[in-house]
N, C-alpha and C. Protein backbone atom coordinates (compact mmCIF):
# COMPACT_ATOMS: atom_id res chain seq x y z
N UNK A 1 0.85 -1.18 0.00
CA UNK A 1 0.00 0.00 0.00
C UNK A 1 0.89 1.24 0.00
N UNK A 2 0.58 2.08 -0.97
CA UNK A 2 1.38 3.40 -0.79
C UNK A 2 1.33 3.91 0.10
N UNK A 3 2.36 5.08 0.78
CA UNK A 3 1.97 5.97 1.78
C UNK A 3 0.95 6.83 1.45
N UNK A 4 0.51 7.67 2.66
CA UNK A 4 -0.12 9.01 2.25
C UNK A 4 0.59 9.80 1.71
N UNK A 5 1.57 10.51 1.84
CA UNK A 5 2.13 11.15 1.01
C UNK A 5 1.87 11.28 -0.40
N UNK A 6 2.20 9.86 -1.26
CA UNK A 6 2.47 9.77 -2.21
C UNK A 6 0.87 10.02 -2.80
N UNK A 7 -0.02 9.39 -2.09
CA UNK A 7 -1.54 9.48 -2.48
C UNK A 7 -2.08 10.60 -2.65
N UNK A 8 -1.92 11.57 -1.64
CA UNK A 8 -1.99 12.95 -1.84
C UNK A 8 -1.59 13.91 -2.99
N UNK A 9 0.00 13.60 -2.81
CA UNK A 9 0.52 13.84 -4.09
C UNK A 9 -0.58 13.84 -5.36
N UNK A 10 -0.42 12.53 -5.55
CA UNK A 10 -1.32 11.85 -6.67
C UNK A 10 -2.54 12.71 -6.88
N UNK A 11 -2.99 12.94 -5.99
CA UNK A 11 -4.42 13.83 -6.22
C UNK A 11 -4.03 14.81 -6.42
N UNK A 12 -3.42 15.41 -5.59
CA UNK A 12 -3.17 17.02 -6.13
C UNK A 12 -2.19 17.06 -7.60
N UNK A 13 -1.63 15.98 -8.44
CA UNK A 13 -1.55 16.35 -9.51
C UNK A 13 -2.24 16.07 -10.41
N UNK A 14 -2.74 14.92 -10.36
CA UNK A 14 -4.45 14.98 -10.47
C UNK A 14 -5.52 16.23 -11.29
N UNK A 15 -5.39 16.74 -9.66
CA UNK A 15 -6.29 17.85 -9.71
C UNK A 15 -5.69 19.39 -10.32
N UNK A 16 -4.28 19.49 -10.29
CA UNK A 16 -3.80 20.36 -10.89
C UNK A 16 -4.04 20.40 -12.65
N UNK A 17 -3.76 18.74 -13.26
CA UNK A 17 -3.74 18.70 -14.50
C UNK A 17 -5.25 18.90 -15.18
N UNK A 18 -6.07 18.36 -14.77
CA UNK A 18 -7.63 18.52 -14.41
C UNK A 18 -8.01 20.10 -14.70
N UNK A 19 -8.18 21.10 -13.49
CA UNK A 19 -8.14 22.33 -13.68
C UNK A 19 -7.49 23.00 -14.71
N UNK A 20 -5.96 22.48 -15.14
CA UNK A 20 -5.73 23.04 -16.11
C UNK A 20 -5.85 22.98 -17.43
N UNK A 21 -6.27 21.76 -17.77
CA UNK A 21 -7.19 21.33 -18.69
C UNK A 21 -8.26 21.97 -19.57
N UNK A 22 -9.28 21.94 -18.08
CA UNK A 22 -10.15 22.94 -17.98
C UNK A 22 -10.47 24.74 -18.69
N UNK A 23 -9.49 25.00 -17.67
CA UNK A 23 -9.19 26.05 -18.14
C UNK A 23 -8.52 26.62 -19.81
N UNK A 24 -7.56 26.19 -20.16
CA UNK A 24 -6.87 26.05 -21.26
C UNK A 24 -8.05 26.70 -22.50
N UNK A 25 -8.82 25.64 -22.53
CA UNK A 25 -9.90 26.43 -23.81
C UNK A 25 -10.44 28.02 -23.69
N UNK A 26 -10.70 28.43 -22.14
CA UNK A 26 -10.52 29.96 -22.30
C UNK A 26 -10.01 31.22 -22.39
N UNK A 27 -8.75 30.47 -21.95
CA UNK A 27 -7.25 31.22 -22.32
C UNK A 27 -7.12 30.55 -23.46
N UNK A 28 -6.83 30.24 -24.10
CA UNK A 28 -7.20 30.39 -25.63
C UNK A 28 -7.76 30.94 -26.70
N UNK A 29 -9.36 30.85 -26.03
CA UNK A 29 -10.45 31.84 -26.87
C UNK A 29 -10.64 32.94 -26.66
N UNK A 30 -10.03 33.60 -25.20
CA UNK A 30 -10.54 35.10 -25.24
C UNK A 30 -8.89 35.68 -26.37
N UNK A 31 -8.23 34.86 -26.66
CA UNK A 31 -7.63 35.62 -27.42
C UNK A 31 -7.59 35.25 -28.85
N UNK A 32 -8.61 34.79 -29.17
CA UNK A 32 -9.16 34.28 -30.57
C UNK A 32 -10.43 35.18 -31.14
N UNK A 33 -11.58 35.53 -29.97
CA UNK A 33 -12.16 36.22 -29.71
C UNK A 33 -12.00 37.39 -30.91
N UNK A 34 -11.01 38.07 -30.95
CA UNK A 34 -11.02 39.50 -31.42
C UNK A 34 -10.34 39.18 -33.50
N UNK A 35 -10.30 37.98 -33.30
CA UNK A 35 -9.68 37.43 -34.79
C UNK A 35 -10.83 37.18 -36.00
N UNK A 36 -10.10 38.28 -37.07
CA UNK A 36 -10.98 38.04 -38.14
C UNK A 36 -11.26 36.74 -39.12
N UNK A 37 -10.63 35.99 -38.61
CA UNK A 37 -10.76 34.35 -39.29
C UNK A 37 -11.91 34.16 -38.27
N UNK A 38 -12.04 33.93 -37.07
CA UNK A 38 -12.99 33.33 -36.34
C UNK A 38 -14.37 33.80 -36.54
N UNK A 39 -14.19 35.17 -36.90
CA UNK A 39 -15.32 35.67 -36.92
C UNK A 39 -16.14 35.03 -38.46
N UNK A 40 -15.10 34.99 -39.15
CA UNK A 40 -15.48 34.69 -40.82
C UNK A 40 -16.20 33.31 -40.27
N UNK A 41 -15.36 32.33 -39.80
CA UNK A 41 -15.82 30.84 -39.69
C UNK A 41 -17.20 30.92 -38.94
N UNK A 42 -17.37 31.81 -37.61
CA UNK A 42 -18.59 31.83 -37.58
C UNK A 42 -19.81 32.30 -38.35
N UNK A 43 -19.62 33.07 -39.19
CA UNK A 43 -20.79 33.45 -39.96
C UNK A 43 -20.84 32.43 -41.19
N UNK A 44 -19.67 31.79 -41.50
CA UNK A 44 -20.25 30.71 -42.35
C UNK A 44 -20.41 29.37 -42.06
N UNK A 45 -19.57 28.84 -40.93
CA UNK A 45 -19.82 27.82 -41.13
C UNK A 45 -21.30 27.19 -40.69
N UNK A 46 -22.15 27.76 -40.20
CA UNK A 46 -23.51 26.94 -40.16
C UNK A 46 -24.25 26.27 -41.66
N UNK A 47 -24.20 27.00 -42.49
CA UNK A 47 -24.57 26.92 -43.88
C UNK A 47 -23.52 25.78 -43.97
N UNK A 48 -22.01 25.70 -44.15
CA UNK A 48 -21.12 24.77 -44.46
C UNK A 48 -21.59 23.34 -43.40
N UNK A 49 -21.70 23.25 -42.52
CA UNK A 49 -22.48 22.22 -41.99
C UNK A 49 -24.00 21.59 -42.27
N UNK A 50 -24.43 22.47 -42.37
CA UNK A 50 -25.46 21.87 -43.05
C UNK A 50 -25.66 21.06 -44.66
N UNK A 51 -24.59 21.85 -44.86
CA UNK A 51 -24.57 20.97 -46.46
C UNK A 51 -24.02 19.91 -46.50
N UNK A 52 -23.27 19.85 -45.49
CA UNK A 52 -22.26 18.23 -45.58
C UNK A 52 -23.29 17.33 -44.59
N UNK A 53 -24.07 18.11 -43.77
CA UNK A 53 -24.91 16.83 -43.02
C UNK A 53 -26.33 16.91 -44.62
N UNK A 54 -26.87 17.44 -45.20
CA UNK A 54 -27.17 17.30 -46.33
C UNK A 54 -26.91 16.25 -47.33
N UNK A 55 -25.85 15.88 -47.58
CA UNK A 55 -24.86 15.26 -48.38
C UNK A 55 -24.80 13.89 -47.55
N UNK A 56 -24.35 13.76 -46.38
CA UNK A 56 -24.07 12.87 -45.63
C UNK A 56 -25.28 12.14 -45.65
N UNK A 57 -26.54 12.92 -45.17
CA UNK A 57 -27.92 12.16 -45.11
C UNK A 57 -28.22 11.42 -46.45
N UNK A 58 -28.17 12.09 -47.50
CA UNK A 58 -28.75 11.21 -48.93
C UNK A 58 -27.46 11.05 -49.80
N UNK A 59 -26.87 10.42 -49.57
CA UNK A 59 -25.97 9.73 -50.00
C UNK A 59 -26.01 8.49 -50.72
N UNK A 60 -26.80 8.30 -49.84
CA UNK A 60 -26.82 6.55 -50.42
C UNK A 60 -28.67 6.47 -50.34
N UNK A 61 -29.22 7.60 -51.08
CA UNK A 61 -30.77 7.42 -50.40
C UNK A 61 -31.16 6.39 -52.13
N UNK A 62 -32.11 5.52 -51.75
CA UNK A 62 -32.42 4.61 -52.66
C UNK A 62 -33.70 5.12 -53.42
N UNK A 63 -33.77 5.70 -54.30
CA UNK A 63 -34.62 6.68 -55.25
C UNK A 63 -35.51 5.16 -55.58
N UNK A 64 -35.26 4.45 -55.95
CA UNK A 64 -36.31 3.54 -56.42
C UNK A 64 -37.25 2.68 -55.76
N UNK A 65 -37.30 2.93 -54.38
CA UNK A 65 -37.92 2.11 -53.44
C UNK A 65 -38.64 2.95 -52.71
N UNK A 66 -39.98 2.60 -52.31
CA UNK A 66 -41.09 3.86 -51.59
C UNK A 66 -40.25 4.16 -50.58
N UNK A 67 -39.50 3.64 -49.76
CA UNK A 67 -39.37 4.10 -48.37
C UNK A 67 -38.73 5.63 -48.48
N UNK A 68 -38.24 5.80 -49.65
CA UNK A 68 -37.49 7.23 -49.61
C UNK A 68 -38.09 8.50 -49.33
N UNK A 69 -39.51 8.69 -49.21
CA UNK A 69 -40.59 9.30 -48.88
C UNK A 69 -39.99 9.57 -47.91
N UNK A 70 -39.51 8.80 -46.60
CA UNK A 70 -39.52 9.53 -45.27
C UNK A 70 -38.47 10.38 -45.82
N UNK A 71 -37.26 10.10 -45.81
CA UNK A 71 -36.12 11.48 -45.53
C UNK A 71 -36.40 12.43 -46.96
N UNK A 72 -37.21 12.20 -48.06
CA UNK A 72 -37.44 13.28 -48.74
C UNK A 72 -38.65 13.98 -47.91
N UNK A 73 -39.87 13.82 -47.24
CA UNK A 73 -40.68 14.28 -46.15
C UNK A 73 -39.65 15.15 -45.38
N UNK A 74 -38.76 14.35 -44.94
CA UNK A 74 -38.04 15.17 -43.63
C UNK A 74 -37.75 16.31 -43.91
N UNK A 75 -36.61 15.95 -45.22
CA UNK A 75 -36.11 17.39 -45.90
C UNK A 75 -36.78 18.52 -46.19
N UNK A 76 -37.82 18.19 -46.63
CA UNK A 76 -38.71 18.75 -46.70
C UNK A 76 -39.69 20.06 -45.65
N UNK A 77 -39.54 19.18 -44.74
CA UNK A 77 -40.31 19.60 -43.28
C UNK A 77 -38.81 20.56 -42.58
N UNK A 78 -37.77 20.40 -42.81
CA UNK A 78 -36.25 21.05 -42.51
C UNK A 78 -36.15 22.30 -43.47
N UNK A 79 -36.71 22.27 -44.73
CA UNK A 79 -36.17 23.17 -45.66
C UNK A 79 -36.93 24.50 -45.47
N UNK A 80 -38.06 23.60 -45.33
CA UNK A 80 -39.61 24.67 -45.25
C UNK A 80 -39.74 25.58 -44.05
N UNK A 81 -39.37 24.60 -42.91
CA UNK A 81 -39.65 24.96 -41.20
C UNK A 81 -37.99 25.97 -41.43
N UNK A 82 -37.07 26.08 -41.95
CA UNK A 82 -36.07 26.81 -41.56
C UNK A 82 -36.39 28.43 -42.84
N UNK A 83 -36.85 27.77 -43.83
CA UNK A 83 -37.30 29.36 -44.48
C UNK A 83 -38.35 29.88 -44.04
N UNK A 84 -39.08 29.23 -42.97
CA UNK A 84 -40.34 30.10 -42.76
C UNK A 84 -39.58 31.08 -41.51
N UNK A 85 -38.94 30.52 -39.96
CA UNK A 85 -38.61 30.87 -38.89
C UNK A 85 -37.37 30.72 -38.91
N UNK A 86 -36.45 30.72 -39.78
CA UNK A 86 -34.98 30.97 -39.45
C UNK A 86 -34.02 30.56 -38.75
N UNK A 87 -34.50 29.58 -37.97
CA UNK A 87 -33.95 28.84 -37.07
C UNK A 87 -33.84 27.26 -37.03
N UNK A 88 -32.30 27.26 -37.18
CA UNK A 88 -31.79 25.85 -37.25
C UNK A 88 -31.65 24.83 -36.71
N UNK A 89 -31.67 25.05 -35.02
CA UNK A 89 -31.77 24.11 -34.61
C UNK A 89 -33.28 23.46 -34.45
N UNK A 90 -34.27 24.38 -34.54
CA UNK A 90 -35.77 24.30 -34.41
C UNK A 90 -35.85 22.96 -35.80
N UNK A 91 -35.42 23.43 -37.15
CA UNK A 91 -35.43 23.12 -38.05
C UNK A 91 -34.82 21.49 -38.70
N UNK A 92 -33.57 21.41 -38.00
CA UNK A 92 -33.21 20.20 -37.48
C UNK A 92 -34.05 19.49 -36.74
N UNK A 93 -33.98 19.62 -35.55
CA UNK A 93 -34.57 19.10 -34.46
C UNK A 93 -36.27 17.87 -35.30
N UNK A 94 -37.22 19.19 -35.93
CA UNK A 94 -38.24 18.81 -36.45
C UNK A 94 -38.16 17.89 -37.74
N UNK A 95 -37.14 17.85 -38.33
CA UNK A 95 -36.44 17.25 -39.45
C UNK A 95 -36.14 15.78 -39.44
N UNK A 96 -35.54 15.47 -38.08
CA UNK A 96 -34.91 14.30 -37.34
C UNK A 96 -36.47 13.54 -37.11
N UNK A 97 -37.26 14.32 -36.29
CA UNK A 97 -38.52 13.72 -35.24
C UNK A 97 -39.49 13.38 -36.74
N UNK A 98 -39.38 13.85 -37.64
CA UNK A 98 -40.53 13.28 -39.04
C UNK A 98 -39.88 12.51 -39.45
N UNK A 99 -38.60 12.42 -39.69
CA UNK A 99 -37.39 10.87 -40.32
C UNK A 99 -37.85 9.73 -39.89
N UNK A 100 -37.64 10.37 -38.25
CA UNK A 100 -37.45 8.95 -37.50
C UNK A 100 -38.99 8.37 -36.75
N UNK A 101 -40.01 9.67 -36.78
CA UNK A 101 -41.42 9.17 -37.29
C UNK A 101 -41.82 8.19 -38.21
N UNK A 102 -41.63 9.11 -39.59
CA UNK A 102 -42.36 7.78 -40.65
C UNK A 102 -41.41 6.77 -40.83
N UNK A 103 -40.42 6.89 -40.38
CA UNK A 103 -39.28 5.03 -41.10
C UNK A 103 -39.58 4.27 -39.79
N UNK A 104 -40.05 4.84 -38.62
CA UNK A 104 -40.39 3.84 -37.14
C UNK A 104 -41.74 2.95 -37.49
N UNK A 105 -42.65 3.55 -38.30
CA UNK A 105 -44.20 3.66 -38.43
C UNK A 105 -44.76 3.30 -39.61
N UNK A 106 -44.41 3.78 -40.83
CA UNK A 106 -45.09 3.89 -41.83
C UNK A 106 -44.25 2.51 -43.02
N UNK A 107 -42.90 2.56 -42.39
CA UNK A 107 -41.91 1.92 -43.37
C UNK A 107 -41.07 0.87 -42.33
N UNK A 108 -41.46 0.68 -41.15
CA UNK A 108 -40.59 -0.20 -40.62
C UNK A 108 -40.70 -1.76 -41.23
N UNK A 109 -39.22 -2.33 -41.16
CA UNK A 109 -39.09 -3.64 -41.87
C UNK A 109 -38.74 -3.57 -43.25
């Protein structure tokens, strides 16, 4: 059995590496914060994500078989619900819950 000492030790470096860990990502970002790349990546990349989860989703979607109804529905219900209210995660969110609606229900098996 180790001593205490050493156990202590152990925790408190532990807990040092832990905290600093922690910390690290905001000493980082408040000095990223004021950078004109970051700012660029935020205003585009939502659009750039969405197109690759776009892409990613129908990829392999099978055009010749009814079941494709659901994720063309979904898309659908995503494309519509985000040009009406502007909001993406709303838009997602409702996108996912009609997918995984009609392929649970209408098309399972």
């Amino acid at each position: 059995m180790p001593d205490t000492r050493y156990l202590l030790s152990a925790v408190a470096v532990s807990a040092a590496v832990t905290w600093a860990l922690r910390a690290l990502p905001f000493t980082v970002l408040a000095s990223l914060r004021a950078s004109g790349t970051v700012r660029y990546l935020g205003a585009r990349m939502p659009a750039g994500v969405m197109v690759i989860l776009f892409v990613y989703c129908l990829r392999d979607l099978p055009l010749a078989e009814p079941r494709v109804t659901a994720p063309l529905a979904a898309l659908a219900v995503t494309v519509g619900l985000h040009l009406w209210r502007r909001n993406a995660l709303l838009s997602i969110i409702a996108g996912t819950v009609v997918s995984v609606a009609l392929a649970s229900t209408l098309f399972a098996g």
